[in-house]
C-alpha atoms as a PDB file:
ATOM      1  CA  UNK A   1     172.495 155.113 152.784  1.00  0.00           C
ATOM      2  CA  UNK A   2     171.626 156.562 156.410  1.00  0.00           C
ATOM      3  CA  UNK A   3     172.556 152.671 157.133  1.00  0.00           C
ATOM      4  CA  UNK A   4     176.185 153.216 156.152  1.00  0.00           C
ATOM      5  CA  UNK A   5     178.481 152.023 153.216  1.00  0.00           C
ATOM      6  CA  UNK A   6     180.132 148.835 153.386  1.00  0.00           C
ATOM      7  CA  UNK A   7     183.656 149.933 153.323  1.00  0.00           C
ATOM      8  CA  UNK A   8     185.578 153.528 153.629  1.00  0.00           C
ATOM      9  CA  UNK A   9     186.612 155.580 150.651  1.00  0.00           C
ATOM     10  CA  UNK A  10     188.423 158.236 149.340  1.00  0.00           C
ATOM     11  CA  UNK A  11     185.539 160.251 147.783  1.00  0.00           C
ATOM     12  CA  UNK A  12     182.013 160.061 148.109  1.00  0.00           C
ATOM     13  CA  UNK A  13     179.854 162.310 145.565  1.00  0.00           C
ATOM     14  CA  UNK A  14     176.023 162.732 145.714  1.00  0.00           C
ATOM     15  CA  UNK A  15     174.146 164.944 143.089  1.00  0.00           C
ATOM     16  CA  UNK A  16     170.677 166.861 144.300  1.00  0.00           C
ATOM     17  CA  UNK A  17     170.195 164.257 147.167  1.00  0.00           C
ATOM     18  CA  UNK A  18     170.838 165.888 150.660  1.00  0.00           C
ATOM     19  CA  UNK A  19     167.583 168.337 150.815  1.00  0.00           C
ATOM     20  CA  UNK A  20     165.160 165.458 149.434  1.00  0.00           C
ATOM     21  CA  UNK A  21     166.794 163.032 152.274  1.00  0.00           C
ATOM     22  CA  UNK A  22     163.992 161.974 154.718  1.00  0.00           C
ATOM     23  CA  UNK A  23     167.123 162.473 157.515  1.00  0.00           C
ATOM     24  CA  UNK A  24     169.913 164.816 155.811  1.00  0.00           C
ATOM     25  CA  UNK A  25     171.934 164.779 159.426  1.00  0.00           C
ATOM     26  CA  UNK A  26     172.466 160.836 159.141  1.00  0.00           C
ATOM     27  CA  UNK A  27     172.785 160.716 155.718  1.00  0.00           C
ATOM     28  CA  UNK A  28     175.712 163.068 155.880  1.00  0.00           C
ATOM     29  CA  UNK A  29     177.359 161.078 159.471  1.00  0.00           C
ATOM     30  CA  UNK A  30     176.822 157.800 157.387  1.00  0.00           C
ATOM     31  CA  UNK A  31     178.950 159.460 154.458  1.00  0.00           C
ATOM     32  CA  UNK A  32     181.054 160.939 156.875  1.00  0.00           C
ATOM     33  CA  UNK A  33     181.873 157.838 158.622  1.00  0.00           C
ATOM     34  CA  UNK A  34     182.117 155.777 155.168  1.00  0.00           C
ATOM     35  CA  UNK A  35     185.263 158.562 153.973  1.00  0.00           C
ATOM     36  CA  UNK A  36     189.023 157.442 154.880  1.00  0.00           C
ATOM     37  CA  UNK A  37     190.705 160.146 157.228  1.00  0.00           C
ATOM     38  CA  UNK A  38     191.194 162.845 154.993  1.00  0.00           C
ATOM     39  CA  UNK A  39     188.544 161.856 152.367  1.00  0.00           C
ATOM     40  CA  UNK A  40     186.315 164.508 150.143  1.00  0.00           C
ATOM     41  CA  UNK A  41     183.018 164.182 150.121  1.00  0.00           C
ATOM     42  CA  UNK A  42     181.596 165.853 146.591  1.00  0.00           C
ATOM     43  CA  UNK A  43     177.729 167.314 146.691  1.00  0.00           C
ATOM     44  CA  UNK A  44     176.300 169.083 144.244  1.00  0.00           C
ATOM     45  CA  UNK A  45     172.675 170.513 145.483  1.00  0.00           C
ATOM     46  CA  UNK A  46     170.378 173.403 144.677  1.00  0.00           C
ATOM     47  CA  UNK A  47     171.568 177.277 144.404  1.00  0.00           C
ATOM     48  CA  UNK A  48     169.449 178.752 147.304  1.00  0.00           C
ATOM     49  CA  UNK A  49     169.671 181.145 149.827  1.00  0.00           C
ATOM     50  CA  UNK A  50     168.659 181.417 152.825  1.00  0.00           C
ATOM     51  CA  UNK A  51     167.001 185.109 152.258  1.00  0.00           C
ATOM     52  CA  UNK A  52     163.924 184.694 150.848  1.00  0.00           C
ATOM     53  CA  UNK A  53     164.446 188.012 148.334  1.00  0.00           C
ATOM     54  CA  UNK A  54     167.780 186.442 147.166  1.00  0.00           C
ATOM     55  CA  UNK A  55     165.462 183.620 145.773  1.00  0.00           C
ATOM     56  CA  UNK A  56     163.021 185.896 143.647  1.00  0.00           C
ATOM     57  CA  UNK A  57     162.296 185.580 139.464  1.00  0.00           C
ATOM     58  CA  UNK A  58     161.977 182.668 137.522  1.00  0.00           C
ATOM     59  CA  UNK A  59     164.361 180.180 139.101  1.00  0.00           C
ATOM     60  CA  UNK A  60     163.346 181.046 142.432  1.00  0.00           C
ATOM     61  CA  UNK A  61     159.664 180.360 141.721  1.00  0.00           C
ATOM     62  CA  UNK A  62     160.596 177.019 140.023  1.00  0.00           C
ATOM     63  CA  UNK A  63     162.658 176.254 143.329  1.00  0.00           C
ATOM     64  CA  UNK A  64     159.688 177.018 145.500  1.00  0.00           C
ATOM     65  CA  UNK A  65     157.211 175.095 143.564  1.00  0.00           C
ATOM     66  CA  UNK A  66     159.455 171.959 143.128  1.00  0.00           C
ATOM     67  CA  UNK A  67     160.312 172.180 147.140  1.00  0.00           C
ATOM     68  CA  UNK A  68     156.505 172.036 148.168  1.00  0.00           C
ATOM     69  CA  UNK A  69     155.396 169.811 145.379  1.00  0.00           C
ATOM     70  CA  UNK A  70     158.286 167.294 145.418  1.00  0.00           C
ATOM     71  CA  UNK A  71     161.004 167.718 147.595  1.00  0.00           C
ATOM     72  CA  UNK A  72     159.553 168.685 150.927  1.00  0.00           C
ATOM     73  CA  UNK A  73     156.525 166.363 150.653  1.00  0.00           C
ATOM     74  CA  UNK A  74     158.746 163.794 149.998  1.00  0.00           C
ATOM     75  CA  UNK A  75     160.824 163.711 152.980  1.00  0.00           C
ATOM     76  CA  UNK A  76     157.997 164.885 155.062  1.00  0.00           C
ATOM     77  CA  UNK A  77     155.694 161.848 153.697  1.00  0.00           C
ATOM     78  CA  UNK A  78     158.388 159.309 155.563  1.00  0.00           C
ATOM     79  CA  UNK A  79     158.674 161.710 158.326  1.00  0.00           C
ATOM     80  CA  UNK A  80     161.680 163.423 157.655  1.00  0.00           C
ATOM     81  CA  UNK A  81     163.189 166.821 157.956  1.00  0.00           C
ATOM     82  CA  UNK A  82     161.003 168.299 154.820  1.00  0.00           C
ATOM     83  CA  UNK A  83     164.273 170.303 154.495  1.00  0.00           C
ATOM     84  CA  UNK A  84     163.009 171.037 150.340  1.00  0.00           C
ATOM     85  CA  UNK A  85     164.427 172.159 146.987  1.00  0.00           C
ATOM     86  CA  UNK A  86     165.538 175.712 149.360  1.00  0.00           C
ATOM     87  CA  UNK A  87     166.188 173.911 152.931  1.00  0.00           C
ATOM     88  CA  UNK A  88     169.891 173.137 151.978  1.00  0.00           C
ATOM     89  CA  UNK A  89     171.313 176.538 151.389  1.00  0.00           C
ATOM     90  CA  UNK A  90     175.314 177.596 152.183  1.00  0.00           C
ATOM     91  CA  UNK A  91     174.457 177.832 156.007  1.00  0.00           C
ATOM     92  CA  UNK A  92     172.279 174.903 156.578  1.00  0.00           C
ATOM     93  CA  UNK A  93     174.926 172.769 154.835  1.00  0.00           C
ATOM     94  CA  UNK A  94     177.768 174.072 156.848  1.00  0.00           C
ATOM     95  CA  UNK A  95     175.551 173.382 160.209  1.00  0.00           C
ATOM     96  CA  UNK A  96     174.509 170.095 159.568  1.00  0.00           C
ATOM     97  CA  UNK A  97     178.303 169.122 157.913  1.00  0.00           C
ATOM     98  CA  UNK A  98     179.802 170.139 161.228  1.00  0.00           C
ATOM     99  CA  UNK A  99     176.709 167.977 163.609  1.00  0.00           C
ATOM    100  CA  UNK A 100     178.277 165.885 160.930  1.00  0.00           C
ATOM    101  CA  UNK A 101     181.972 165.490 161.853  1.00  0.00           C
ATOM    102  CA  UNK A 102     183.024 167.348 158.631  1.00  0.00           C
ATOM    103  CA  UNK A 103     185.952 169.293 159.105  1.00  0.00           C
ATOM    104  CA  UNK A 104     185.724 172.390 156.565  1.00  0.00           C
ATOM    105  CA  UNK A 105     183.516 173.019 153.523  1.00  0.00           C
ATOM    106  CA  UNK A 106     184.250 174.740 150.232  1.00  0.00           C
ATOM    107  CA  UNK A 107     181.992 176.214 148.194  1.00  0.00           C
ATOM    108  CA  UNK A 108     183.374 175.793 144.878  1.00  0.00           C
ATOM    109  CA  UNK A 109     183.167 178.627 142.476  1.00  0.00           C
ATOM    110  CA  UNK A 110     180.824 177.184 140.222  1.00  0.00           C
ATOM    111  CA  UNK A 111     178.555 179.585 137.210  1.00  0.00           C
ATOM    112  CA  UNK A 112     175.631 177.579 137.405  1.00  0.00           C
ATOM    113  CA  UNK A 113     171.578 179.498 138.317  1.00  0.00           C
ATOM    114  CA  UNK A 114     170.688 175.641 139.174  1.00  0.00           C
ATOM    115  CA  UNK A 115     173.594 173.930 141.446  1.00  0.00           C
ATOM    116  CA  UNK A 116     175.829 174.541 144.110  1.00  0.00           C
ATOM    117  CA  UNK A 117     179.224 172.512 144.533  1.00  0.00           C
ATOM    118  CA  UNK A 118     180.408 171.954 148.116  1.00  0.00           C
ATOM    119  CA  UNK A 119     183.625 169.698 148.602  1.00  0.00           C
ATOM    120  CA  UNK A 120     183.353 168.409 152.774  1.00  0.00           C
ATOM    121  CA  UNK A 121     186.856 167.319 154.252  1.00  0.00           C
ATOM    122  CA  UNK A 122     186.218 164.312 156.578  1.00  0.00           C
END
């Protein structure tokens, strides 16, 4: 993907893939530059915050576990970010969608302990 896409669309969607990316920044400027003016990019990634007490109880400890056991090692394994299951919360999304070239970002209202849905405006 960090390659690019072979043509431009009108919506891109990815589902739990920008905080296991070994480099999240070009994986979002390769979807970025693969969306028609306008375009919607769809992602659906982990519920996290960005406070570590806003991640306590039993999802949070299954989020921490899965980020140094899978997600993290992952990335950092190809040398990547290691950004992890809780690396891609509200604000790092927003920072890296702007580095990006994404205009705005929504976060959808969306009753769901696992998943946050962000729509990106190219």
């Amino acid at each position: 993907m960090a390659k690019g896409l072979p043509e431009q669309y009108d919506v891109i969607t990815t589902f739990d893939v920008v905080h296991d990316a070994v480099d999240p920044l070009g994986l979002l400027r390769s979807i970025r530059e693969a969306l028609k003016p306008g375009g919607i990019y769809v992602c659906l990634d982990i519920n996290c915050s960005d406070k570590l007490e806003e991640n306590v109880g039993p999802l949070g400890a299954f989020f921490h576990g899965a980020s140094v056991m899978y997600c993290m090692t992952t990335s950092l394994a190809n040398d990547g970010e290691g950004l992890g299951t809780l690396g891609l919360h509200p604000h790092k999304l927003d920072e890296l969608a702007a580095e990006a070239g994404f205009t705005d970002v929504w976060l959808a209202p969306l009753e769901n302990p696992f998943n946050n849905l962000y729509a990106l405006r190219a």
